[in-house]
Protein backbone atom coordinates (compact mmCIF):
# COMPACT_ATOMS: atom_id res chain seq x y z
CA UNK A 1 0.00 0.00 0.00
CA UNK A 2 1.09 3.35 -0.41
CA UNK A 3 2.37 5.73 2.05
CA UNK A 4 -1.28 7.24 1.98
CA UNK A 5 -4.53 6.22 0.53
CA UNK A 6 -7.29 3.44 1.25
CA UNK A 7 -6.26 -0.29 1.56
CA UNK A 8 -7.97 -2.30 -0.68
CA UNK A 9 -7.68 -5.65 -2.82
CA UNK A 10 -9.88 -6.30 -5.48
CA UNK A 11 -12.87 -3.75 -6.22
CA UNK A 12 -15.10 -2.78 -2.92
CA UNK A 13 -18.84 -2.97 -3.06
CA UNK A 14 -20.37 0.11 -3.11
CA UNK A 15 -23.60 0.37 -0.83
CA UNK A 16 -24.37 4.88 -1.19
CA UNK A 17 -27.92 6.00 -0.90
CA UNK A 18 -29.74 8.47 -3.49
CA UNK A 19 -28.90 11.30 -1.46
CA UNK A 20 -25.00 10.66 -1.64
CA UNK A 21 -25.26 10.57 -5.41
CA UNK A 22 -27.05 13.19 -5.27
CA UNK A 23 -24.15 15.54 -3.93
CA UNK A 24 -21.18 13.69 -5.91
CA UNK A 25 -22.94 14.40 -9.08
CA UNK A 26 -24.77 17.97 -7.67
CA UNK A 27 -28.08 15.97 -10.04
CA UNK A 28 -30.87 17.85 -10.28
CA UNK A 29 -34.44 16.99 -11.12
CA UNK A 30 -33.70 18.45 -14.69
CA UNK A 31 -30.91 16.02 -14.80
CA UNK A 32 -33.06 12.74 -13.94
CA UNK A 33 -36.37 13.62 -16.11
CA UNK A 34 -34.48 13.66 -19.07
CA UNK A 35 -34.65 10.21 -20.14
CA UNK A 36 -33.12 6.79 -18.36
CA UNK A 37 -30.87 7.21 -16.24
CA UNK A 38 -28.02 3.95 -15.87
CA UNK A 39 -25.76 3.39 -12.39
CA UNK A 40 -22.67 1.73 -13.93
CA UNK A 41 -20.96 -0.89 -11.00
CA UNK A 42 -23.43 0.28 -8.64
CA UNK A 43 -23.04 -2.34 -5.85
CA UNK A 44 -25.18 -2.63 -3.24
CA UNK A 45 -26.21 1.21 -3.33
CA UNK A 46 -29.88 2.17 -3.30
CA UNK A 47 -29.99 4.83 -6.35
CA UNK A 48 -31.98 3.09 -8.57
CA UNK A 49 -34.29 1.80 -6.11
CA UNK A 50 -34.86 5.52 -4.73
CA UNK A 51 -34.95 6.97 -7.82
CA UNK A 52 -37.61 4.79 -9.28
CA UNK A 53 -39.77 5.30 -5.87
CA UNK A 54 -39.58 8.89 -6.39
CA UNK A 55 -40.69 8.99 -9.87
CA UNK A 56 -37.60 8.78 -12.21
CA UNK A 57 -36.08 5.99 -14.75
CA UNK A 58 -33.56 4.51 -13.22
CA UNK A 59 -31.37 1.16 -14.30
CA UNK A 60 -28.47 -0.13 -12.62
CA UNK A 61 -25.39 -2.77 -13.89
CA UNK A 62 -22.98 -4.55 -12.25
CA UNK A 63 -20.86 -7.81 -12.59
CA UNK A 64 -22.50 -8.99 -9.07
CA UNK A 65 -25.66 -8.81 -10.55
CA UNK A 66 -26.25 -12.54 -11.66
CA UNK A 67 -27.80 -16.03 -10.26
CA UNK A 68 -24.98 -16.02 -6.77
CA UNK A 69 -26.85 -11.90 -5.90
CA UNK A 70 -28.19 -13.45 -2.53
CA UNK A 71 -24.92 -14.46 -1.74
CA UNK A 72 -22.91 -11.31 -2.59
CA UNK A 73 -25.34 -9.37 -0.62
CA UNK A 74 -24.74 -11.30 2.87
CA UNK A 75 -20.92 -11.08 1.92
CA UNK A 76 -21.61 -7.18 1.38
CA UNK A 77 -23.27 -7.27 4.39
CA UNK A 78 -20.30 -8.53 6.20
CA UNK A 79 -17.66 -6.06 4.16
CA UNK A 80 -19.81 -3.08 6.03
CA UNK A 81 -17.63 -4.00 9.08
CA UNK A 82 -14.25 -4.48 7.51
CA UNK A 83 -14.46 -1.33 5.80
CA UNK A 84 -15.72 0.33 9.19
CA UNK A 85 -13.14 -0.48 10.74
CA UNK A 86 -10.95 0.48 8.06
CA UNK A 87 -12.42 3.86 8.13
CA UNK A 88 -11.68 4.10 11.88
CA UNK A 89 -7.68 3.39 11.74
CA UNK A 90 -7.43 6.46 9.14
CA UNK A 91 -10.41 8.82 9.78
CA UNK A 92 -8.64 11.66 11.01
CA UNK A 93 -7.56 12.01 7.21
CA UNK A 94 -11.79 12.01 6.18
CA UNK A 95 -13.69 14.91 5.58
CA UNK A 96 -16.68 13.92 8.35
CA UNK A 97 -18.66 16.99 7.41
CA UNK A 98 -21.66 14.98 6.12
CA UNK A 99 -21.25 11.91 7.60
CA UNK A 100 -20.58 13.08 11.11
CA UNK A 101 -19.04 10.00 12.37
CA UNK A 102 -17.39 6.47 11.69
CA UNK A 103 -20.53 4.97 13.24
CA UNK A 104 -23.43 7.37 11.38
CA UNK A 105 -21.39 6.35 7.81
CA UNK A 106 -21.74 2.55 9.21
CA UNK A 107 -25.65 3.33 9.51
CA UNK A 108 -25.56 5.03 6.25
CA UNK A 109 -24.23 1.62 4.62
CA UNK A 110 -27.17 -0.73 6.32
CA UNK A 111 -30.15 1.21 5.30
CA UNK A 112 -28.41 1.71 1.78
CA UNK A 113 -27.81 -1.82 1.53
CA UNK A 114 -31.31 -2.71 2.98
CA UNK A 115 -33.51 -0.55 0.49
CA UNK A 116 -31.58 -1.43 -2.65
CA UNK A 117 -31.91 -5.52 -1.24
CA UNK A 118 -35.68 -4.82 -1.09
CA UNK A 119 -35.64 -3.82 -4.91
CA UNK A 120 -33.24 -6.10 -6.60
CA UNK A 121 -35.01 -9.18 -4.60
CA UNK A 122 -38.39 -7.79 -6.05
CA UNK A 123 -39.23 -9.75 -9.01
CA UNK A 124 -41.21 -6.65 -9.70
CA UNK A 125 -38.04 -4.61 -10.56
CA UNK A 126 -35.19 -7.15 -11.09
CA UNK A 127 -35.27 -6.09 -14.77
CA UNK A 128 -34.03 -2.39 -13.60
CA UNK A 129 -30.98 -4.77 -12.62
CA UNK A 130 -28.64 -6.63 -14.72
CA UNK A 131 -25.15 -8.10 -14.65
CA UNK A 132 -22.67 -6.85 -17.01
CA UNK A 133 -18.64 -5.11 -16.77
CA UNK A 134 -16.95 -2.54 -18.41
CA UNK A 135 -15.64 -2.37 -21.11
CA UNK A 136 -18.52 -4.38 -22.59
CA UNK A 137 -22.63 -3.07 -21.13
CA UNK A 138 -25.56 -5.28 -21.90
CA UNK A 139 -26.88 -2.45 -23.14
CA UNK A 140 -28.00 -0.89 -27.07
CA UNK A 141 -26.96 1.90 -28.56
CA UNK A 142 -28.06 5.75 -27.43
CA UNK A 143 -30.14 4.39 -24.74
CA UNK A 144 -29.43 6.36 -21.63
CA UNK A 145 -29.93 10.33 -20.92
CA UNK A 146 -27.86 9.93 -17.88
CA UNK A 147 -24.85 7.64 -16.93
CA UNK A 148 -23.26 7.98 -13.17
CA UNK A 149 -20.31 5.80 -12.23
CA UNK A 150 -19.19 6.27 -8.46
CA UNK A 151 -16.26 4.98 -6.91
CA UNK A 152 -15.12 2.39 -9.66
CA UNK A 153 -13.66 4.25 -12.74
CA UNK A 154 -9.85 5.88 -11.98
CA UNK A 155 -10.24 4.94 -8.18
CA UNK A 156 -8.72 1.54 -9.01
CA UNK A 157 -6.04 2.48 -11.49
CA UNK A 158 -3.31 0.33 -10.27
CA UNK A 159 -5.67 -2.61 -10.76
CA UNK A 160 -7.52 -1.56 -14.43
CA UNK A 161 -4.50 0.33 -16.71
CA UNK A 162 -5.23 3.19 -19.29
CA UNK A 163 -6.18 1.07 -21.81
CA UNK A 164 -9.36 -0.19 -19.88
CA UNK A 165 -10.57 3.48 -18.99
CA UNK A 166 -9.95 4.04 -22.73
CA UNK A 167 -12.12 0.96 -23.84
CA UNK A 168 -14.59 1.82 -20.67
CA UNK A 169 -15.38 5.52 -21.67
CA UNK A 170 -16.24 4.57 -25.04
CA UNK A 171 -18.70 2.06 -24.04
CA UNK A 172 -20.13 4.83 -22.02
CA UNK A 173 -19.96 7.23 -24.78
CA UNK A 174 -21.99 4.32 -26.85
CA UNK A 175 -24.65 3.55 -24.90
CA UNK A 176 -25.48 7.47 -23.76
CA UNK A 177 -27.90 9.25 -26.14
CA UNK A 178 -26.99 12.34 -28.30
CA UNK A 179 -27.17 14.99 -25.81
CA UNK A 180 -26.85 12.75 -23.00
CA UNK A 181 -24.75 13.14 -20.34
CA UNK A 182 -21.96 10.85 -18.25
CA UNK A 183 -20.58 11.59 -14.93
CA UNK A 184 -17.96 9.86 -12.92
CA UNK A 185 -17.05 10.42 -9.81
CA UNK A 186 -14.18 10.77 -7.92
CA UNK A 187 -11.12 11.63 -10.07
CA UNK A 188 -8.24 10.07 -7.86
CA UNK A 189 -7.04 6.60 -7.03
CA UNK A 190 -7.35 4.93 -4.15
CA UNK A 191 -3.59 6.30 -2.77
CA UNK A 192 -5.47 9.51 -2.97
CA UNK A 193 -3.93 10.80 -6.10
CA UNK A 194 -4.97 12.38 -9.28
CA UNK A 195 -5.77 9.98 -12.24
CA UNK A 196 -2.38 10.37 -14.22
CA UNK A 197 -3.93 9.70 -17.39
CA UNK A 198 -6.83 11.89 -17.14
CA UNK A 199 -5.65 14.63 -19.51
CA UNK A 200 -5.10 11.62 -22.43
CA UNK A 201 -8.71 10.60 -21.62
CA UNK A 202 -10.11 14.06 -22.21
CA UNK A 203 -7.95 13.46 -25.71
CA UNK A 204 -10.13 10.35 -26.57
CA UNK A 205 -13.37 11.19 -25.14
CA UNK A 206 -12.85 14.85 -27.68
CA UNK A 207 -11.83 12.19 -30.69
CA UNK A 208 -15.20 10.69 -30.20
CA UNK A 209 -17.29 13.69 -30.27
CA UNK A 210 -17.57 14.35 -26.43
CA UNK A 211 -17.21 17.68 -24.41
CA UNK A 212 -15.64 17.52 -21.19
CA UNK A 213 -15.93 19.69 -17.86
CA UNK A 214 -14.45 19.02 -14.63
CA UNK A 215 -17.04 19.86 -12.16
CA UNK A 216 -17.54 20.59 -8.33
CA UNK A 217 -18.49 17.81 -6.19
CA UNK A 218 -20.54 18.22 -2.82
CA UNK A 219 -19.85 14.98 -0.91
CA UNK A 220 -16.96 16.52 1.13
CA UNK A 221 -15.19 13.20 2.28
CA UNK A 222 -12.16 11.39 0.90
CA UNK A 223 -9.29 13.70 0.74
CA UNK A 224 -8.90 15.26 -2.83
CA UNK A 225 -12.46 14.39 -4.02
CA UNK A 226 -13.82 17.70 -4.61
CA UNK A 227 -14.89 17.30 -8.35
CA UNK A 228 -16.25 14.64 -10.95
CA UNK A 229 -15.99 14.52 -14.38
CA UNK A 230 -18.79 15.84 -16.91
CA UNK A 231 -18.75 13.99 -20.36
CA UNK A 232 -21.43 15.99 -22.63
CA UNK A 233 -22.29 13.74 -26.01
């Protein structure tokens, strides 16, 4: 591990509520009546469930998503408390500003976890969920108005090299409408660093037809996470 950053081998489930996603990606209800909106490796977090409930078209992938989902939930279930406590050893380095404390982000995780359990177990909306990984999305072309990927894309650099973000951001770019939008979100690695090969990204995602804008972030938390990244198709 590096001399600073988060500890982590292999890629983390992610269990954030609507209202996190709401302040990494500063959405608002212009942003989610659009069209469809797609959560790309979205975990165990309760976005699509909350955003369907309150009104909005919401779809969610990720490679968990398949026949063994009851499992990986109890074994998400468990990671809650190793990340905790991961948390704990290093959270004088954390922003606690909207969390308040080691504990209330614990909370935070269970109810996430417990509402977006209730709708993936729903045979009622287990079509919303499916199983697929970048760089390849069961998905057709210029389907979505709105992608979102949190906590997956640049965090885990030293584990997915340039070439995957290259192949991943064009999948994105292909299954986002004209006009559509992608945001990811945060813009550093998991030793707390900038991307390094953000600037050649911009390059690719501008060779495909896409605008970029570095944006400001509200979830004040992980140090150096104060923006996301705006791709405009």
């Amino acid at each position: 591990m590096s001399k600073q950053g988060y500890e982590q081998v292999g890629v983390a489930m992610t269990c954030r509520s609507y209202e996190e996603y709401v302040r990494m990606f500063d959405l608002l209800p212009e942003d989610l009546v659009r069209g469809e909106v797609l959560d790309v490796a979205a975990g165990g977090s309760s976005f699509t469930a909350e955003a369907n409930a309150r009104g909005y078209s919401a779809n969610a992938v990720d490679p968990r998503y398949d026949a063994g989902i009851e499992q990986w939930i109890a074994e998400a279930e468990q990671e809650i408390g190793t990340s905790t406590d991961k948390l704990a050893k290093l959270q004088e380095r954390f922003d606690w500003s909207y969390y308040g404390t080691v504990e209330q982000h614990r909370t935070g995780r269970e109810s996430s976890i417990e509402r977006f359990k209730a709708s993936v177990l729903n045979e009622e909306h287990r079509h919303l969920y499916k199983a697929g990984r970048l760089p390849k999305l069961p998905y057709a072309d210029d389907r979505f108005s709105l992608i979102l990927c949190s906590h997956f894309m640049f965090l885990y650099a030293s584990q997915f090299g340039p070439e995957f973000h290259i192949e991943a951001i064009k999948e994105l770019m292909r299954i986002s409408k004209p006009g559509g939008q992608i945001r990811i979100y945060p813009l550093i690695t998991l030793q707390w660093e900038p991307y390094p090969e953000l600037d050649e990204l911009v390059e690719t995602i501008e060779k495909n037809g896409g605008r970029t804008e570095l944006c400001p972030s509200y979830l004040p938390f992980i140090p150096g996470s104060s923006q996301y990244l705006k791709i405009l198709l």
